[in-house]
N, C-alpha and C. Protein backbone atom coordinates (compact mmCIF):
# COMPACT_ATOMS: atom_id res chain seq x y z
N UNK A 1 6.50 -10.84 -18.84
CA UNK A 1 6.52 -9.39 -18.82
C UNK A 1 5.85 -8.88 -20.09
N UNK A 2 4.70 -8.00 -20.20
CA UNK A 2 4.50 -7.37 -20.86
C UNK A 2 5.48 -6.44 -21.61
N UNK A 3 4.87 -6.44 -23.15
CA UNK A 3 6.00 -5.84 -24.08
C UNK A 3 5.51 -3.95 -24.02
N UNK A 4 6.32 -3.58 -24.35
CA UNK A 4 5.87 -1.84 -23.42
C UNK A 4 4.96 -1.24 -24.49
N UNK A 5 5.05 -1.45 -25.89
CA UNK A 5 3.74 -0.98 -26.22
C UNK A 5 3.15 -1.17 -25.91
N UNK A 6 2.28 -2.49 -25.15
CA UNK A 6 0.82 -3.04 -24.90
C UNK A 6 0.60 -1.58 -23.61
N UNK A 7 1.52 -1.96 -22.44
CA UNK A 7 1.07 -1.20 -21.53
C UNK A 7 1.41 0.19 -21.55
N UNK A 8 2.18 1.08 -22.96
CA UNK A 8 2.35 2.73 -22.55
C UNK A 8 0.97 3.35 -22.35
N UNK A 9 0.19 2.99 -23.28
CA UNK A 9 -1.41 3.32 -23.28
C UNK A 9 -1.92 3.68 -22.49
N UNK A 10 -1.87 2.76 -20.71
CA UNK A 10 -2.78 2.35 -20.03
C UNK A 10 -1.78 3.08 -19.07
N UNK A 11 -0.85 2.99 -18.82
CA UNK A 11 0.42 3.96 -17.94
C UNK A 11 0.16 5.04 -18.12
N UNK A 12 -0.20 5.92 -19.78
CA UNK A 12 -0.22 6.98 -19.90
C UNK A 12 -1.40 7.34 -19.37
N UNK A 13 -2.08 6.97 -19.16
CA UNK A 13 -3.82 7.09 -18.66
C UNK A 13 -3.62 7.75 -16.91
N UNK A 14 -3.38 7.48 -16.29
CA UNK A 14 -2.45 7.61 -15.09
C UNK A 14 -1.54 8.91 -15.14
N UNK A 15 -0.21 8.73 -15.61
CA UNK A 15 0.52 9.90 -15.85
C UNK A 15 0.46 11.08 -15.96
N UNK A 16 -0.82 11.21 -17.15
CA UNK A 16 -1.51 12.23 -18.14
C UNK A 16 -2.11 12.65 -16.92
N UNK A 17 -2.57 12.34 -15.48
CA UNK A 17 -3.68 12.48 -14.95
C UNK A 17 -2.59 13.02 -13.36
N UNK A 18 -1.76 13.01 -13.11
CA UNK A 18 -0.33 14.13 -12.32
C UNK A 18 0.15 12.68 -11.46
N UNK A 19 0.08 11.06 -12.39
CA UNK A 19 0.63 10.29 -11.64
C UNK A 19 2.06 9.81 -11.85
N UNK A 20 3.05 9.69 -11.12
CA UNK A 20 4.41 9.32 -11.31
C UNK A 20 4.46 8.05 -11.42
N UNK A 21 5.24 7.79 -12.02
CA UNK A 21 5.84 5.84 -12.14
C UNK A 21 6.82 5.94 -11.59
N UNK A 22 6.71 4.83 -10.47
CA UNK A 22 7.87 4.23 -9.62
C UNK A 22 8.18 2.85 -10.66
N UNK A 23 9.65 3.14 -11.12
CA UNK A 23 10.03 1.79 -11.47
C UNK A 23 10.62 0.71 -10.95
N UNK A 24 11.17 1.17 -9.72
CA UNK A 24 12.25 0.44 -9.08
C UNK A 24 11.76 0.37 -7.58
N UNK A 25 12.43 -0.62 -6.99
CA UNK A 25 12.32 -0.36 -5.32
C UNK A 25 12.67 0.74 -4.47
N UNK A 26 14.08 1.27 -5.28
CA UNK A 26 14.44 2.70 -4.78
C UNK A 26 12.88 3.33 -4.76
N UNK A 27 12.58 3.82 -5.77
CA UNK A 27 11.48 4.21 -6.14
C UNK A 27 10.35 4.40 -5.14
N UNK A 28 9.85 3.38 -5.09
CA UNK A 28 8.82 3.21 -3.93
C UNK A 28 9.26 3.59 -2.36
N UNK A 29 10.47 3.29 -2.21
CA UNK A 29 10.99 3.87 -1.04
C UNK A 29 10.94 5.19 -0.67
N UNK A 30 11.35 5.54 -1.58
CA UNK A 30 11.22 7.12 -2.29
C UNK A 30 9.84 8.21 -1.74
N UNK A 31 8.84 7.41 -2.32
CA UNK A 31 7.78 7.42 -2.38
C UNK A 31 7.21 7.75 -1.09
N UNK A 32 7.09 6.05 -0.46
CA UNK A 32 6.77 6.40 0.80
C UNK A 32 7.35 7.12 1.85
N UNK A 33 8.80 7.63 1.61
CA UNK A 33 9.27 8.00 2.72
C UNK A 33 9.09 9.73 2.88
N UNK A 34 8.01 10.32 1.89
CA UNK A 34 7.55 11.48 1.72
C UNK A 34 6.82 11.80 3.01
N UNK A 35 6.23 12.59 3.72
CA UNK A 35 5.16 12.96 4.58
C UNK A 35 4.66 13.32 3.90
N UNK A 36 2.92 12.82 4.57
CA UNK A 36 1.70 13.14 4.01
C UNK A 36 1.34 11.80 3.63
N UNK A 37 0.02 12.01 2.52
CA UNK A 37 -0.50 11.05 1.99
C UNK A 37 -0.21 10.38 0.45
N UNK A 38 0.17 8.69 0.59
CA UNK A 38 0.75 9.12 -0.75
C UNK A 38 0.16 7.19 -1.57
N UNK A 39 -0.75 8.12 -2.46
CA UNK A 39 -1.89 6.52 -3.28
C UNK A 39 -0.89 6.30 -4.22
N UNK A 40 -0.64 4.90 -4.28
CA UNK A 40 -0.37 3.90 -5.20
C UNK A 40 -0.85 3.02 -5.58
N UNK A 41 -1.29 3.25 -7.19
CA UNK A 41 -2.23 2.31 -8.17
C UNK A 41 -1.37 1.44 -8.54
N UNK A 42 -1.70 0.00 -8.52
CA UNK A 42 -0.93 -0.98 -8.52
C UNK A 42 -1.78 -1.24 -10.25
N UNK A 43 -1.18 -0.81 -11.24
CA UNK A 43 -1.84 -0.63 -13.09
C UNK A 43 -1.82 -1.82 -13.45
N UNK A 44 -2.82 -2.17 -14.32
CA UNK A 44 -2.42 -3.24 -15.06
C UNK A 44 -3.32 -3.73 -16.39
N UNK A 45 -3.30 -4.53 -17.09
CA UNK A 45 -3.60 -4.41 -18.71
C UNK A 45 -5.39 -5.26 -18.69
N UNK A 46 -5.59 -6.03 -17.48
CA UNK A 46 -6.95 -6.50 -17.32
C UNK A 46 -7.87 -5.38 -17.60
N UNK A 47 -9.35 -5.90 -18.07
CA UNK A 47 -10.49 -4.93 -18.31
C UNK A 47 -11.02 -3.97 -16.84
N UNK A 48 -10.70 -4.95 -16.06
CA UNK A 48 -11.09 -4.02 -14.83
C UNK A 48 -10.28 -2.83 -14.54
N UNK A 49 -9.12 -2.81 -14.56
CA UNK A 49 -8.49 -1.62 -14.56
C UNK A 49 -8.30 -0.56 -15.52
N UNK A 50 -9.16 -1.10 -16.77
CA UNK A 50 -9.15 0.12 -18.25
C UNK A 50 -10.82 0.57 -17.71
N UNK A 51 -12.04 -0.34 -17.21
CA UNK A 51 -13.31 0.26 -17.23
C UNK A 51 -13.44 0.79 -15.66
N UNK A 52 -13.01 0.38 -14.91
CA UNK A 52 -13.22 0.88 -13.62
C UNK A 52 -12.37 1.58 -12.51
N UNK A 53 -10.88 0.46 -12.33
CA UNK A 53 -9.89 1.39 -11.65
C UNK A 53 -9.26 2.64 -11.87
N UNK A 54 -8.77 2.56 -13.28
CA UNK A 54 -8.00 3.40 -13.53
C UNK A 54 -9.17 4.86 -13.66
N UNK A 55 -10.54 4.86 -14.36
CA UNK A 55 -11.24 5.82 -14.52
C UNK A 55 -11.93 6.19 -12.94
N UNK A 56 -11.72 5.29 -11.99
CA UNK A 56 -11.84 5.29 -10.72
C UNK A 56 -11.42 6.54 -9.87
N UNK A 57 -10.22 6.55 -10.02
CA UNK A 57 -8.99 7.23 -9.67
C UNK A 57 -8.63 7.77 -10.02
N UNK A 58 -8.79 8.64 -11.45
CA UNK A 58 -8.58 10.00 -11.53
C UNK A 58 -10.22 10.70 -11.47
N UNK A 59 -10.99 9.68 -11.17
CA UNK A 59 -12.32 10.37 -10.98
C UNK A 59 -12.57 10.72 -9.76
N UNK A 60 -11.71 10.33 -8.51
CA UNK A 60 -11.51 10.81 -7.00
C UNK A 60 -10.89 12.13 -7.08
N UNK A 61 -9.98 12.53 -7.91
CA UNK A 61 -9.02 13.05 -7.59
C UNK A 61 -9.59 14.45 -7.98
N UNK A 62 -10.99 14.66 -8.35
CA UNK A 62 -11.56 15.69 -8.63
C UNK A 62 -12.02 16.32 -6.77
N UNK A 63 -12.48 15.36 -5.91
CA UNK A 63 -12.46 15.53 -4.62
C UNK A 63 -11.42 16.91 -4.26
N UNK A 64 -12.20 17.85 -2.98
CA UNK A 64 -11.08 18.76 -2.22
C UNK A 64 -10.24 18.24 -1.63
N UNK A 65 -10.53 17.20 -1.05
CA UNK A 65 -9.21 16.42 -0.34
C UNK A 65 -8.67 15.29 -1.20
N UNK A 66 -7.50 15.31 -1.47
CA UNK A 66 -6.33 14.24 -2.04
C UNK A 66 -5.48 14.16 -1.32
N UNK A 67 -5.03 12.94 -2.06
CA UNK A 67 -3.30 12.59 -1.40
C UNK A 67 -2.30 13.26 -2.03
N UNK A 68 -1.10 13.80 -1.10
CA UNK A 68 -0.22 14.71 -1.83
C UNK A 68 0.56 14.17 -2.84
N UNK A 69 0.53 12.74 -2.88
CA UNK A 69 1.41 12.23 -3.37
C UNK A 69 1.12 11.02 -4.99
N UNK A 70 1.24 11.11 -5.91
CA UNK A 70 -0.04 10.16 -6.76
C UNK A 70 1.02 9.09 -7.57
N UNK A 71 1.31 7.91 -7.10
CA UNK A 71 1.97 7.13 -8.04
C UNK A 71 1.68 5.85 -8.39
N UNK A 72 2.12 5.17 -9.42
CA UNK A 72 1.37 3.85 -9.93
C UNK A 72 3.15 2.99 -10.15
N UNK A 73 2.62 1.74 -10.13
CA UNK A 73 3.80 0.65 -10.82
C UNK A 73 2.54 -0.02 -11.56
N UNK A 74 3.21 -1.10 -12.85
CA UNK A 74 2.53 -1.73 -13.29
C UNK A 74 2.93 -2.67 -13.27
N UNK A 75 2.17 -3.70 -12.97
CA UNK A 75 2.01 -5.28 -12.77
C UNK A 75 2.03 -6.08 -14.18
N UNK A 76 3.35 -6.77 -14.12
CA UNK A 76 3.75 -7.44 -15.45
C UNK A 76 4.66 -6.76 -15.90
N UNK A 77 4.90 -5.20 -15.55
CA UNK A 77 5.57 -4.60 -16.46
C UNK A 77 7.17 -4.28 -15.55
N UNK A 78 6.66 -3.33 -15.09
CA UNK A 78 7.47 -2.69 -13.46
C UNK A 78 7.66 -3.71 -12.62
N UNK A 79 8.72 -4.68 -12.85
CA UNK A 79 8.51 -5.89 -11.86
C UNK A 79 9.04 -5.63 -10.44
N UNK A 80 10.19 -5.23 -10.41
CA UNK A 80 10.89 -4.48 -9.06
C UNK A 80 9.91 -3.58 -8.03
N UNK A 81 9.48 -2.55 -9.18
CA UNK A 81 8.84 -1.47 -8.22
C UNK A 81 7.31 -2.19 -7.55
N UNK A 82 6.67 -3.45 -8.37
CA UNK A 82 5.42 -3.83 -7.97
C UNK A 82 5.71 -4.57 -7.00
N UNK A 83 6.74 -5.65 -7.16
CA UNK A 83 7.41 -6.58 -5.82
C UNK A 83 6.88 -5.43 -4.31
N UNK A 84 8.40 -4.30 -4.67
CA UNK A 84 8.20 -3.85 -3.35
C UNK A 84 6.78 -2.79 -3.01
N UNK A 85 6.19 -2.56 -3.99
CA UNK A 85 4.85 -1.70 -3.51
C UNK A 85 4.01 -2.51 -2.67
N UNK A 86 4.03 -4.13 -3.29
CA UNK A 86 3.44 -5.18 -2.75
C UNK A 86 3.37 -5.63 -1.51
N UNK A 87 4.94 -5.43 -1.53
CA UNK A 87 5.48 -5.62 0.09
C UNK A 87 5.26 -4.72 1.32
N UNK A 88 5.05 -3.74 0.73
CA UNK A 88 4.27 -2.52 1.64
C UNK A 88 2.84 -2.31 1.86
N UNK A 89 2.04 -3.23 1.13
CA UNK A 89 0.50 -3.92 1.17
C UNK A 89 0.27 -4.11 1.95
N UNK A 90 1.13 -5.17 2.41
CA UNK A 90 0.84 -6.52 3.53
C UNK A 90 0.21 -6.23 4.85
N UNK A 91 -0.55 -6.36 5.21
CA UNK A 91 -0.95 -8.01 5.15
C UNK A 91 -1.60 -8.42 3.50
N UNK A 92 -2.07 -7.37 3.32
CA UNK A 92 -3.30 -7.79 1.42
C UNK A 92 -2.41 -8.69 0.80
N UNK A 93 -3.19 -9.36 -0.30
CA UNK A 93 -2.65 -9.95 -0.61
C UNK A 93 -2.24 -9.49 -2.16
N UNK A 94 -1.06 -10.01 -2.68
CA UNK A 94 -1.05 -9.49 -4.24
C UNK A 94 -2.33 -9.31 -4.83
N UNK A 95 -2.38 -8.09 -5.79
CA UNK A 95 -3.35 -8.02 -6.42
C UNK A 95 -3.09 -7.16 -7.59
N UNK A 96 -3.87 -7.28 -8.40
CA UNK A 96 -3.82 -6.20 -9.73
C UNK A 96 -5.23 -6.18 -10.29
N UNK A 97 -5.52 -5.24 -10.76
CA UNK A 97 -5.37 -3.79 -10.15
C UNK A 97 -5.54 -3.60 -8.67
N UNK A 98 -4.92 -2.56 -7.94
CA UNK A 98 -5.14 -2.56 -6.68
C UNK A 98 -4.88 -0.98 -6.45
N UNK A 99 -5.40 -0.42 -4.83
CA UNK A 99 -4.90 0.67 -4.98
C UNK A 99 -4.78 0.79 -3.67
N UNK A 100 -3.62 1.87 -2.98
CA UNK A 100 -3.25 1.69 -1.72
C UNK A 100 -3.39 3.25 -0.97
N UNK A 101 -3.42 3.91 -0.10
CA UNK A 101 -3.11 4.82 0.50
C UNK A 101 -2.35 4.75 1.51
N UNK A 102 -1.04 5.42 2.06
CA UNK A 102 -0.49 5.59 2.69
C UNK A 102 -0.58 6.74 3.47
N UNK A 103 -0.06 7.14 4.75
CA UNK A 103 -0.02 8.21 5.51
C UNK A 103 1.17 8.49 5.97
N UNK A 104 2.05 9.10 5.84
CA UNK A 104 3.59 8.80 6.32
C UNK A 104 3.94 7.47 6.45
N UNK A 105 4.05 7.09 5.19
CA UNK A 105 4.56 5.69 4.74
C UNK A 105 3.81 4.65 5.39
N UNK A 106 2.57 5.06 6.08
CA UNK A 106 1.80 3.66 6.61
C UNK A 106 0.63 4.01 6.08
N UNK A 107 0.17 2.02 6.01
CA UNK A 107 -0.75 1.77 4.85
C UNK A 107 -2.23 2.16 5.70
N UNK A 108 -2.73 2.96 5.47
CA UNK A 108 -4.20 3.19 5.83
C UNK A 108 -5.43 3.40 5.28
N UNK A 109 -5.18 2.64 4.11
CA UNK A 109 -6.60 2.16 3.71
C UNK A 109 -6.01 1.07 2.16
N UNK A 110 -6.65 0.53 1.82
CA UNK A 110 -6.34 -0.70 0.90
C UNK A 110 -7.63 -1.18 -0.02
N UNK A 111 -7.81 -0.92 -1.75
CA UNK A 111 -8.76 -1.09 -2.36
C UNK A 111 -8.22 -2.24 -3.44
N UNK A 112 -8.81 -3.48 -2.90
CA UNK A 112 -8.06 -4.86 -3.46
C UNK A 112 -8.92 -5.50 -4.84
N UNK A 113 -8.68 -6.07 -5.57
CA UNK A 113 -9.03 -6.52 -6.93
C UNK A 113 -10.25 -6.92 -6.65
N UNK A 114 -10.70 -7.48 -5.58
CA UNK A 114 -12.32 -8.09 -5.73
C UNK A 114 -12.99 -6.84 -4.99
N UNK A 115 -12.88 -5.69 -4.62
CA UNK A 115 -13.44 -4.66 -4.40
C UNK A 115 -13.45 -3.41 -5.56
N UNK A 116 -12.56 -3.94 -6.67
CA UNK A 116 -12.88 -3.68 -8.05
C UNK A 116 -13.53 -4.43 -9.16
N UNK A 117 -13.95 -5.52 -9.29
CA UNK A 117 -14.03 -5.89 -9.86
C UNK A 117 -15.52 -5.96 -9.82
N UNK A 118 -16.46 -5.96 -10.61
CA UNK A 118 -18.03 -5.78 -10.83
C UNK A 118 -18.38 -4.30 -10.07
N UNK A 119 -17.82 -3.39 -10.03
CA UNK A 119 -18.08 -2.08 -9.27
C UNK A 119 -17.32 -1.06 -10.36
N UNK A 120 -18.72 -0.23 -10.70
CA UNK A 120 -18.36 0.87 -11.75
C UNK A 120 -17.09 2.02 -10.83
N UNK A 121 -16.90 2.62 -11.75
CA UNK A 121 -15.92 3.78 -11.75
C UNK A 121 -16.44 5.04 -10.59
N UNK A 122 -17.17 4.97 -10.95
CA UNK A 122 -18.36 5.75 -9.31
C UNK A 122 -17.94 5.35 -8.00
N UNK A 123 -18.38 3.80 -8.06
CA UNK A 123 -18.26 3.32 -6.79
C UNK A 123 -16.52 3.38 -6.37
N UNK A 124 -16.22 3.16 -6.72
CA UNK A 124 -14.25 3.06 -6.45
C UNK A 124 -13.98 4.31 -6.66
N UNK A 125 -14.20 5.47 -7.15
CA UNK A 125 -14.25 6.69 -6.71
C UNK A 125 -14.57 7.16 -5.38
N UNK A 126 -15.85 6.79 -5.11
CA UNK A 126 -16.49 7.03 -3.81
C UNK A 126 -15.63 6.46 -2.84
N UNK A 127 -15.46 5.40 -2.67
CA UNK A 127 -14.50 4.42 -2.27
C UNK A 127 -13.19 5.09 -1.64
N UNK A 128 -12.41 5.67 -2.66
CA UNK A 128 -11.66 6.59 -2.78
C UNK A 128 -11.84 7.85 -2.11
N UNK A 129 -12.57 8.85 -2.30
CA UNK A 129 -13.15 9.93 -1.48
C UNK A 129 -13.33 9.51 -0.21
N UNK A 130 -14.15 8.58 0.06
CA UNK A 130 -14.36 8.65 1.75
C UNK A 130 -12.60 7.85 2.34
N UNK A 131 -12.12 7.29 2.54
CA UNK A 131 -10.69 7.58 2.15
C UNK A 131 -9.97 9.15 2.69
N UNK A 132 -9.68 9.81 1.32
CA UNK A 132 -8.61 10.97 1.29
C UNK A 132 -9.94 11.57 2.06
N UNK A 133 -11.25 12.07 1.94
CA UNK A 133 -11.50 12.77 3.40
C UNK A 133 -11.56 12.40 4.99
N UNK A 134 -10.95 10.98 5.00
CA UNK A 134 -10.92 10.85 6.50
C UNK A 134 -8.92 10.86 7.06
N UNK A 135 -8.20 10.67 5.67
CA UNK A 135 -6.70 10.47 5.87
C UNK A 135 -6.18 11.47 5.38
N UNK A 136 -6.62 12.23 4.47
CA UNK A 136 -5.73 13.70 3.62
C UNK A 136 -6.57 14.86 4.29
């Protein structure tokens, strides 16, 4: 487990940006059991998620259409709440960074670590946008 200074930084990056932290499984339950649309950034302390995901995703969120709903767990850190965000993935497989959209608690669209990884902040934006304008 990451020690919480390393990751407030990279949490706050997120937060600062109108995202909630689910810490717990309650949490995520929580979450999904909202109507509407609701993205969960699966955070975490790798370079891909400081140069691309995370600037990814609040760079969508400039889009007219969003998800009503904006929350992250972090991987290593949030162990409970990432378990079960994880578990609501599935079929995907674990991943970090990752990012999910839901629609009344079902998963309808899924942006997995090797679809981040060598792809600027643009592209996973875009990514993102076509997304919340075909589900939000």
């Amino acid at each position: 487990m990451y020690p919480e200074e390393i990751v407030k930084p990279f949490k706050l990056e997120l937060t600062n940006s109108g995202f909630s932290e689910l810490t717990s499984s309650e949490d995520v339950k929580n979450a999904l059991s909202q109507s509407g649309t609701t993205l969960i950034v699966v955070n975490s302390v790798c370079g891909c998620a400081a140069k691309n995901a995370r600037p990814g995703v609040i760079m969508s969120l400039s889009n007219e259409s969003t998800p009503d709903n904006l929350c992250t767990v972090f991987a290593g850190f949030d162990i409970e709440a990432t378990q079960a965000a994880r578990e609501e993935m599935l079929p995907f497989p674990p991943s970090s960074p990752s990012i999910a959209l839901f629609k009344d608690g079902e998963l309808v669209h899924m942006v997995e670590r090797h679809h981040i990884e060598g792809r600027d902040a643009n592209m996973i934006s875009q990514n993102l946008v076509q997304a919340y304008n075909e589900f939000c």
